[in-house]
PDB file of N, CA and C in Angstrom:
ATOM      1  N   UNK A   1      13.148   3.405  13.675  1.00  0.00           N
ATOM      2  CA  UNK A   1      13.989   3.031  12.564  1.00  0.00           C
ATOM      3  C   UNK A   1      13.733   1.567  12.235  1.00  0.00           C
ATOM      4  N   UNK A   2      13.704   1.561  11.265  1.00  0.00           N
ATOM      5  CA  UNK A   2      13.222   0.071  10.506  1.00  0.00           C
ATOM      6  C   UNK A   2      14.853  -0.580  10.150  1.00  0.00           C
ATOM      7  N   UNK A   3      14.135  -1.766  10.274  1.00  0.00           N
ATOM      8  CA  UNK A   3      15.348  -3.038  10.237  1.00  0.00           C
ATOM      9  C   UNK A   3      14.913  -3.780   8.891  1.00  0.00           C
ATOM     10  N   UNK A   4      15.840  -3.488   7.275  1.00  0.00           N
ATOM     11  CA  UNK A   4      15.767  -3.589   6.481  1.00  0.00           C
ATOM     12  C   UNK A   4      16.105  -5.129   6.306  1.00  0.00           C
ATOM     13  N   UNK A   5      16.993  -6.056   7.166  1.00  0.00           N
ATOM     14  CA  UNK A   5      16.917  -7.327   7.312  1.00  0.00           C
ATOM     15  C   UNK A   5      15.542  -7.796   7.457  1.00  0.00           C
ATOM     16  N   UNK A   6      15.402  -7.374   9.097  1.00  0.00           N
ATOM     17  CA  UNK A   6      13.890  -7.890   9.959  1.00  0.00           C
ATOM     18  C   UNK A   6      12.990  -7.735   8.989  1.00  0.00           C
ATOM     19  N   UNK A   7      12.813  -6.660   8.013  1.00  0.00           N
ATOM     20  CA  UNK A   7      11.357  -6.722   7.371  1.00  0.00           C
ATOM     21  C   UNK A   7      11.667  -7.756   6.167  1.00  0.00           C
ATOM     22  N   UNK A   8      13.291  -8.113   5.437  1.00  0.00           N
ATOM     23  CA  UNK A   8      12.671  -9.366   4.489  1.00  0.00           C
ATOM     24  C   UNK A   8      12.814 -10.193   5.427  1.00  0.00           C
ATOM     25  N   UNK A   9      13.300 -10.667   6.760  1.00  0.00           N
ATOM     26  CA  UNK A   9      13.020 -12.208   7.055  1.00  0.00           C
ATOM     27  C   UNK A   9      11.433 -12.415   7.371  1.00  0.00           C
ATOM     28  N   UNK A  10      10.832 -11.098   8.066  1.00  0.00           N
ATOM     29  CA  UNK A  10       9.488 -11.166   8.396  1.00  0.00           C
ATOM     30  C   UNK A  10       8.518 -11.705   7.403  1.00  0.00           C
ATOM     31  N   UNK A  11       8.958 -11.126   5.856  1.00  0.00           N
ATOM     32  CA  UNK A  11       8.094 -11.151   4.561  1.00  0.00           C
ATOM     33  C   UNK A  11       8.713 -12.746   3.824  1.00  0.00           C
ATOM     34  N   UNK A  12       9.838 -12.791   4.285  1.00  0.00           N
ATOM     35  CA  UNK A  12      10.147 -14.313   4.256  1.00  0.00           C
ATOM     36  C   UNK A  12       9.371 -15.358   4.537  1.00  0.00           C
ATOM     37  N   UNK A  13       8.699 -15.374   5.643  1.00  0.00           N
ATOM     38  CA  UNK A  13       8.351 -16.077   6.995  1.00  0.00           C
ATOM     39  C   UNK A  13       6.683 -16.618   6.432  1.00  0.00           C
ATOM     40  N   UNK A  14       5.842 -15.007   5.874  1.00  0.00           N
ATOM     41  CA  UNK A  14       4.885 -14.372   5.744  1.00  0.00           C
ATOM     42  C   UNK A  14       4.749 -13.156   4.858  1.00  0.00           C
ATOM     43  N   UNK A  15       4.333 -13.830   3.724  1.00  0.00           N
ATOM     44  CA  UNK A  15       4.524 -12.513   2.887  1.00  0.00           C
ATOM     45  C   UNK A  15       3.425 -11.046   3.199  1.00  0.00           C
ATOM     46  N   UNK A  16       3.867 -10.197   3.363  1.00  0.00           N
ATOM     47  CA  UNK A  16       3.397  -9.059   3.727  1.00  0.00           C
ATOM     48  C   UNK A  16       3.629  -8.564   5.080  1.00  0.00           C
ATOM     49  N   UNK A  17       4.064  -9.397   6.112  1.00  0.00           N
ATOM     50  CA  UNK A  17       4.506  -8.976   7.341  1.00  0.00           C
ATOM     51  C   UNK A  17       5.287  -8.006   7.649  1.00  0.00           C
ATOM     52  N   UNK A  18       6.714  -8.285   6.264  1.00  0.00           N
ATOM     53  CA  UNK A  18       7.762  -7.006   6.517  1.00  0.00           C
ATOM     54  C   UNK A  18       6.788  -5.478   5.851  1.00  0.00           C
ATOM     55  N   UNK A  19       6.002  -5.310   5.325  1.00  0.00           N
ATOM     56  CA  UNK A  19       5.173  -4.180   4.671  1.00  0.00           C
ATOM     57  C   UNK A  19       4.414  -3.393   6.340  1.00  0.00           C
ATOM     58  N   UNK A  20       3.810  -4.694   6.473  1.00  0.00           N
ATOM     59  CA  UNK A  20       2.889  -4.966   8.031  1.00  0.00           C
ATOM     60  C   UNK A  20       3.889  -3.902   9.281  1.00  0.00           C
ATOM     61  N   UNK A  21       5.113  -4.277   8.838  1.00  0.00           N
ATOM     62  CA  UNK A  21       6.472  -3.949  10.088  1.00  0.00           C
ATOM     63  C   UNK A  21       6.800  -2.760   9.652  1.00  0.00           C
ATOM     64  N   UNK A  22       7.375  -2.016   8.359  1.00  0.00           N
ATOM     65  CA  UNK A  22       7.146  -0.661   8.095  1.00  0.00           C
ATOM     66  C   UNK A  22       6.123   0.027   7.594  1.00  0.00           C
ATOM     67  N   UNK A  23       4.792   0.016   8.175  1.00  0.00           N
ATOM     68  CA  UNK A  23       3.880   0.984   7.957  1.00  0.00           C
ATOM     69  C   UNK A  23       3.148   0.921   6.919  1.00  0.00           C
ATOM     70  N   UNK A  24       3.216   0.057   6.059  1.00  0.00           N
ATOM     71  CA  UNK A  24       2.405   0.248   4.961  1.00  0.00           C
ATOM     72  C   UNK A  24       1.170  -1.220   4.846  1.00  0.00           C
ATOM     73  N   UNK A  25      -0.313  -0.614   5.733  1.00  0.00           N
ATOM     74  CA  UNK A  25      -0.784  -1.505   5.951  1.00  0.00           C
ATOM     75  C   UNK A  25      -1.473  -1.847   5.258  1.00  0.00           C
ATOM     76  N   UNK A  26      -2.303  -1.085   3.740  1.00  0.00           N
ATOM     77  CA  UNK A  26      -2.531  -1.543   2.989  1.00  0.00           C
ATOM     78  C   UNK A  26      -2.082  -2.269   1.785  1.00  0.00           C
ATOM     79  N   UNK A  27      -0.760  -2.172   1.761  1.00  0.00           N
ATOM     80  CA  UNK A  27       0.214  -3.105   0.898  1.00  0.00           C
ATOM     81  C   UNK A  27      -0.018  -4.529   1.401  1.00  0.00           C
ATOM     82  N   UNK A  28       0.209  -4.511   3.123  1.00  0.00           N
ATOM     83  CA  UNK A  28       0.798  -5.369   4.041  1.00  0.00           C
ATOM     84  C   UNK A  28      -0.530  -6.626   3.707  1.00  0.00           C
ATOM     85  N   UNK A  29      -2.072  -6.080   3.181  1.00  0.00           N
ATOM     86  CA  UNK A  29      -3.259  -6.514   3.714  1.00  0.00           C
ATOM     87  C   UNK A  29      -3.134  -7.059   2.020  1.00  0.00           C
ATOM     88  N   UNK A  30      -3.007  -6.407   1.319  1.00  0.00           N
ATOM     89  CA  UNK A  30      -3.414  -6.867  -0.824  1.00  0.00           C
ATOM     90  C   UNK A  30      -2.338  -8.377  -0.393  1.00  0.00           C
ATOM     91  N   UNK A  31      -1.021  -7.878  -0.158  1.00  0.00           N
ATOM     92  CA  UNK A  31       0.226  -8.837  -0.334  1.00  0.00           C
ATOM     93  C   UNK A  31      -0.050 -10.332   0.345  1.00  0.00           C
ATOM     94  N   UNK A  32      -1.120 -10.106   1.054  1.00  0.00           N
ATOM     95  CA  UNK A  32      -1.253 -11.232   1.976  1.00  0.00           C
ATOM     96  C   UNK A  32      -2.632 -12.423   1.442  1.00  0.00           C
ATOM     97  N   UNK A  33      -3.605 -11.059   1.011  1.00  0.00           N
ATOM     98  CA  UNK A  33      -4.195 -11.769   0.266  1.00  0.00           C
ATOM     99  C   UNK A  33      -4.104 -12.731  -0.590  1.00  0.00           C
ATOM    100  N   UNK A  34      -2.799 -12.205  -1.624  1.00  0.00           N
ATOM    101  CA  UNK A  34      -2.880 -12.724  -2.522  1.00  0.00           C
ATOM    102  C   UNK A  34      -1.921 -13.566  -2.763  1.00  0.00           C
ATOM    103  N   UNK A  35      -1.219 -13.795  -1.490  1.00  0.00           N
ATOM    104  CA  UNK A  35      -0.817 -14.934  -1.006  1.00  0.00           C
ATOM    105  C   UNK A  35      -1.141 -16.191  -1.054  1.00  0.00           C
ATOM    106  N   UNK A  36      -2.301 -15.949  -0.038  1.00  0.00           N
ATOM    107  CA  UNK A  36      -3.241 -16.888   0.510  1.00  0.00           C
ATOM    108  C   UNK A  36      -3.973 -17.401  -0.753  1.00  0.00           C
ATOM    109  N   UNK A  37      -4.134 -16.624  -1.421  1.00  0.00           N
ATOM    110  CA  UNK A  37      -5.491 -16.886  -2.848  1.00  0.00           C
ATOM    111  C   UNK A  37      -4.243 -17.759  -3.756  1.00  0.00           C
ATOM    112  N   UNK A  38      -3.395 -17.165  -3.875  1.00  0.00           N
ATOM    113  CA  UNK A  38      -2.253 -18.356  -4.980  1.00  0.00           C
ATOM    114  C   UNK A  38      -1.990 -19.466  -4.166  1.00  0.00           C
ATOM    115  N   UNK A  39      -1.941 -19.484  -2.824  1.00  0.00           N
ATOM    116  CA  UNK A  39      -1.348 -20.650  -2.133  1.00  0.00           C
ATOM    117  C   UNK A  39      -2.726 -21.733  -2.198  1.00  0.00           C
ATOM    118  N   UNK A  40      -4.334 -21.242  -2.422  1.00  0.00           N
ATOM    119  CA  UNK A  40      -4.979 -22.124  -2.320  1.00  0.00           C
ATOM    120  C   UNK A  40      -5.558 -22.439  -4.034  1.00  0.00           C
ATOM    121  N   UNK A  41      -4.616 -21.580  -4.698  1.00  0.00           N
ATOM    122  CA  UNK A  41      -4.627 -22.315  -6.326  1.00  0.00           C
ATOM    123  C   UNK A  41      -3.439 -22.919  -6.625  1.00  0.00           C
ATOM    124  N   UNK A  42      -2.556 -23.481  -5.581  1.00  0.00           N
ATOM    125  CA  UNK A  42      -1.355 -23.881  -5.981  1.00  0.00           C
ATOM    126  C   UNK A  42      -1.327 -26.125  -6.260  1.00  0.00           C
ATOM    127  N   UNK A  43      -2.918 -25.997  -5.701  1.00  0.00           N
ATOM    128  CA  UNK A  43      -3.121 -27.158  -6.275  1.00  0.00           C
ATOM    129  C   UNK A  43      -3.201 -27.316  -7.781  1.00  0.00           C
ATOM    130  N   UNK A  44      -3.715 -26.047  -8.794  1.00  0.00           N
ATOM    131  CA  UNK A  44      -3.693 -25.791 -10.066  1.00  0.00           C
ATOM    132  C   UNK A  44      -2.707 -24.936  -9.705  1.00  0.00           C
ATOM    133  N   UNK A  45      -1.604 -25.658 -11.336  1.00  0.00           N
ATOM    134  CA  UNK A  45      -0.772 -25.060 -11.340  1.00  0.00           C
ATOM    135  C   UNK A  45      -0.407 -23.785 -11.819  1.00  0.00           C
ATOM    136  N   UNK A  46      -1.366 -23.147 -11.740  1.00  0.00           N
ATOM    137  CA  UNK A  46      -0.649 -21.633 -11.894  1.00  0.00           C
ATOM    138  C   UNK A  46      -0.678 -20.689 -10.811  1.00  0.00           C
ATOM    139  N   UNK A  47      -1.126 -21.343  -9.432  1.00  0.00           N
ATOM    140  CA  UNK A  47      -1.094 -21.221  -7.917  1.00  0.00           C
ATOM    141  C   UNK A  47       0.229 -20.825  -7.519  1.00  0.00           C
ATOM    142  N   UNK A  48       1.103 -21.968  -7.734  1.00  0.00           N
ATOM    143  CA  UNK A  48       2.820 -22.130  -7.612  1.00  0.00           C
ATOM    144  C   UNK A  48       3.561 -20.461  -7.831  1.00  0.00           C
ATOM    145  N   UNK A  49       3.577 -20.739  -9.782  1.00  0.00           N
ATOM    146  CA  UNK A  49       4.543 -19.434 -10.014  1.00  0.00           C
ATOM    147  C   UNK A  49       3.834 -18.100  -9.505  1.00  0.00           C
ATOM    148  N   UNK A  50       2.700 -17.669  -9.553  1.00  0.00           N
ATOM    149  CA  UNK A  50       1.940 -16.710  -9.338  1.00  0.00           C
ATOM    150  C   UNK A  50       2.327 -16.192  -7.602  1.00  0.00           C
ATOM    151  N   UNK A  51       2.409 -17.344  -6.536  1.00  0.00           N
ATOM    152  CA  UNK A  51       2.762 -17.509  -4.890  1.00  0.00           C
ATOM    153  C   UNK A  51       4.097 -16.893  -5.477  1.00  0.00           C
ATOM    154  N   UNK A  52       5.164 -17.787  -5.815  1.00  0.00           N
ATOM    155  CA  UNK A  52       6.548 -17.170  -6.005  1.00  0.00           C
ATOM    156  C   UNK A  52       6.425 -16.042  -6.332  1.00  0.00           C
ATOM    157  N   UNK A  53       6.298 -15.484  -7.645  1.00  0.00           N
ATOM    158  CA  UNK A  53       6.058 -13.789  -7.661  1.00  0.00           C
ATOM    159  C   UNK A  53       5.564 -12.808  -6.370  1.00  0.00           C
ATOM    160  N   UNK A  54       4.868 -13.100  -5.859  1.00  0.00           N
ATOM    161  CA  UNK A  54       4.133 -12.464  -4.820  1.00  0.00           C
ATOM    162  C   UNK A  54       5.304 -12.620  -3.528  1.00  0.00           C
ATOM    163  N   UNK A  55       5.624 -13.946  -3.210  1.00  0.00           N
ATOM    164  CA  UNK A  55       6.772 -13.748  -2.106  1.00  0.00           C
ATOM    165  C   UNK A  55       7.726 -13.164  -2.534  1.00  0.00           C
ATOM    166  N   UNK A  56       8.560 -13.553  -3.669  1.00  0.00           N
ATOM    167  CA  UNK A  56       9.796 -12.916  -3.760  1.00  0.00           C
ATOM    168  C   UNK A  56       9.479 -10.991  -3.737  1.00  0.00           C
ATOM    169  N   UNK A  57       8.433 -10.816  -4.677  1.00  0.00           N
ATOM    170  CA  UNK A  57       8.072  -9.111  -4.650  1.00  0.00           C
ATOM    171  C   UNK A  57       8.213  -8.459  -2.947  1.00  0.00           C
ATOM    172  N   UNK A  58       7.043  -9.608  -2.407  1.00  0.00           N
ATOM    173  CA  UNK A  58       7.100  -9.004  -1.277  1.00  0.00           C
ATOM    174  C   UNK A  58       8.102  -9.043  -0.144  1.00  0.00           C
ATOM    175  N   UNK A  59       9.493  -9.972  -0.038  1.00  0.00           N
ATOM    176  CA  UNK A  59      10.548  -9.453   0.386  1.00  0.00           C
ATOM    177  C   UNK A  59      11.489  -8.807   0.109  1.00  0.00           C
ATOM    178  N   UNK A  60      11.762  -8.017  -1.712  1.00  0.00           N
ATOM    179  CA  UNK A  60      11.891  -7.264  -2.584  1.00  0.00           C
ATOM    180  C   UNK A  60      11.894  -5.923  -1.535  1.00  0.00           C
ATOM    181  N   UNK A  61       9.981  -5.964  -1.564  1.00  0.00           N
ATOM    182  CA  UNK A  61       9.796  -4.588  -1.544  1.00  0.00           C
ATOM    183  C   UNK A  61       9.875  -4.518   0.109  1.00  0.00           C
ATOM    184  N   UNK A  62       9.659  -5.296   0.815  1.00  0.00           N
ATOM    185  CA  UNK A  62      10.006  -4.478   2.615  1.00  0.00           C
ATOM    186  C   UNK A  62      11.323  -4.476   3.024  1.00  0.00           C
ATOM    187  N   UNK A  63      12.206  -5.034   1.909  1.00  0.00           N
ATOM    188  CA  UNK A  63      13.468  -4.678   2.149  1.00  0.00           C
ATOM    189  C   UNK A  63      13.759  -3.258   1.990  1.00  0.00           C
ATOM    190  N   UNK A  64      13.431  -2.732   1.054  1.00  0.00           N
ATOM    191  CA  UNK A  64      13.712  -1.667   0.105  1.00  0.00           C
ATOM    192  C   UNK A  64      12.490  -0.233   1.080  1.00  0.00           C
ATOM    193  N   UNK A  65      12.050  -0.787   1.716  1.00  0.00           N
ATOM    194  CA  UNK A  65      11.276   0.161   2.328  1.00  0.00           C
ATOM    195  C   UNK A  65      11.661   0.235   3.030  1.00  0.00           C
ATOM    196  N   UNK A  66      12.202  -0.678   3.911  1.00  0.00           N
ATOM    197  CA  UNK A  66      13.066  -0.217   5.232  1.00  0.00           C
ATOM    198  C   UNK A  66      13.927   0.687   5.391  1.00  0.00           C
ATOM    199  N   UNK A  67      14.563   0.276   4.203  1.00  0.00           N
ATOM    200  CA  UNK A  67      15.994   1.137   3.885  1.00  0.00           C
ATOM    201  C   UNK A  67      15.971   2.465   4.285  1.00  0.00           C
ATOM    202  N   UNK A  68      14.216   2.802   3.114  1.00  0.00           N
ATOM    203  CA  UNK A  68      14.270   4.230   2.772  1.00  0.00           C
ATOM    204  C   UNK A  68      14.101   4.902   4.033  1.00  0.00           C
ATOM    205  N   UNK A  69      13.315   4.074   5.074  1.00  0.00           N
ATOM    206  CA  UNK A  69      12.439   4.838   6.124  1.00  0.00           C
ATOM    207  C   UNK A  69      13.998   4.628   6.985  1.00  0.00           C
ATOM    208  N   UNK A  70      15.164   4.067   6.951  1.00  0.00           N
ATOM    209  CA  UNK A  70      16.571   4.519   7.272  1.00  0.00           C
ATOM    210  C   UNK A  70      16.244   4.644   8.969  1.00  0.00           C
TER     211      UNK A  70
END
């Protein structure tokens, strides 16, 4: 049983970790990417909002997955 907290603080922490924590490892692997790829365009600024979208989605969605997997 998945811990619908634990997976957004995880995706908090590290975006894609909480995905990583309920099972979905190819989400867990794109989400992280594209993390990493906005965090190293966040010197140009469209690095910034693009990172935000991507974290907030991705503690969004391993919240919401946890749930389901109940």
């Amino acid at each position: 049983m998945a811990s619908p907290l634990l997976a957004l603080v995880l995706s908090f922490f590290i975006p894609g970790l909480g995905q990583f924590y309920t099972g979905q490892l190819l989400k867990a692997v794109a989400l992280f990417v594209l993390a990493a790829v906005f965090a190293a365009l966040s010197s140009v600024v469209i690095g910034i909002p693009l990172y935000l979208i991507v974290w907030l989605y991705s503690m969004y969605d391993a919240y919401t997955a946890a749930q389901k997997r109940g």
